[in-house]
Protein backbone atom coordinates (compact mmCIF):
# COMPACT_ATOMS: atom_id res chain seq x y z
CA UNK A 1 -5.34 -3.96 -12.70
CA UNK A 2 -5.59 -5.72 -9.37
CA UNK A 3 -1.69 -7.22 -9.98
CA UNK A 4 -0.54 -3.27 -9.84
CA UNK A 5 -2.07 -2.90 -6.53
CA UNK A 6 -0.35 -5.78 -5.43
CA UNK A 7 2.83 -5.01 -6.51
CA UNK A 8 2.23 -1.44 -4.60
CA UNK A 9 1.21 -3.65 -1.59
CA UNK A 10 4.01 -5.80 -1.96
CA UNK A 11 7.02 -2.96 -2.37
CA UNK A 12 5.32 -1.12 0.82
CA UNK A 13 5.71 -4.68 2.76
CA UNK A 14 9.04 -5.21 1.15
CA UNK A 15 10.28 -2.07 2.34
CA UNK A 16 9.24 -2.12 5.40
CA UNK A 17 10.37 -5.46 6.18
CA UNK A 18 14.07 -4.53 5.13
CA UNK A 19 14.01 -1.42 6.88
CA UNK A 20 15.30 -3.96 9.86
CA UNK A 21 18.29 -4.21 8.09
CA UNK A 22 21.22 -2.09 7.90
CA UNK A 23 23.13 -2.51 4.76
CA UNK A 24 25.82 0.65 5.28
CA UNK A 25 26.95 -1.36 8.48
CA UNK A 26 27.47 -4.96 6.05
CA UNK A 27 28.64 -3.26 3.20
CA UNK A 28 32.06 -1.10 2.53
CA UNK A 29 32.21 2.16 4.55
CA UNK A 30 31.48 5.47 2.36
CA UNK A 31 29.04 3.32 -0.07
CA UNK A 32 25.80 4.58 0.71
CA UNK A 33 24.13 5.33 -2.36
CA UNK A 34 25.07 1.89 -3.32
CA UNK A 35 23.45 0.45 -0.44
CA UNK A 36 20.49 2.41 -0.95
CA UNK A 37 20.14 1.23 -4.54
CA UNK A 38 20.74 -2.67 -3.31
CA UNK A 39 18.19 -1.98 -0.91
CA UNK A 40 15.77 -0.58 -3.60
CA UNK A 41 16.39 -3.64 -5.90
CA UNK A 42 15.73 -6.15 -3.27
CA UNK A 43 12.78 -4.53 -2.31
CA UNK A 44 11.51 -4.41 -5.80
CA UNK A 45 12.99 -8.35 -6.57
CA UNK A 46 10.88 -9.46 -3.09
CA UNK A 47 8.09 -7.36 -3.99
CA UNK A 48 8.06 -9.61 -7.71
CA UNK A 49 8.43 -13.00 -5.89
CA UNK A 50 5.88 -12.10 -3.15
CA UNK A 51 3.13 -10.96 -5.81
CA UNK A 52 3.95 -13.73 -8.47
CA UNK A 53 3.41 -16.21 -5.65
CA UNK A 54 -0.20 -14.57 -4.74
CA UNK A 55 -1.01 -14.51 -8.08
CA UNK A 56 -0.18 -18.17 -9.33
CA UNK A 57 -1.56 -19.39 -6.07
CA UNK A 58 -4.98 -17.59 -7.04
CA UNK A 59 -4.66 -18.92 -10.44
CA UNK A 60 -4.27 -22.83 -8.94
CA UNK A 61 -6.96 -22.50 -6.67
CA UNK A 62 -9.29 -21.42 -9.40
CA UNK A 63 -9.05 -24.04 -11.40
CA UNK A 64 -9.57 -26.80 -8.57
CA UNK A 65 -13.03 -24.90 -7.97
C-alpha cells in the first residue's frame, strides 16, 4: 500500500519537474496532443524509476540492519 502512495508522490514530483520544459517548442509545430501524451509518459516512466529506486534502496538497507 505504501508503494501506491509513492508512485502518487512520485507522478506529482515528476510532473512538476517537467512542467520546466516545453515540448510544443522541441517538437513539430501543430503536435500538441502528442506532446502532451510524451509528456504524460515520461512523467509516468520517471515516476517508475524514481519509486523503484526508493523502494530497492529501502529493501538494501533493511537487510544490512
Amino acid at each position: 500500500m505504501i508503494k501506491v502512495y509513492l508512485y502518487a508522490i512520485a507522478l506529482f514530483f515528476s510532473i512538476w519537474v517537467l512542467d520546466a520544459v516545453d515540448f510544443n517548442r522541441i517538437l513539430k509545430k501543430n503536435k500538441n496532443i502528442q506532446a502532451r501524451i510524451l509528456y504524460l509518459l515520461i512523467s509516468i516512466i520517471m515516476a517508475y524509476v524514481i519509486v523503484n529506486f526508493i523502494w530497492d534502496f529501502y529493501s538494501i538497507s533493511k537487510i544490512w540492519r
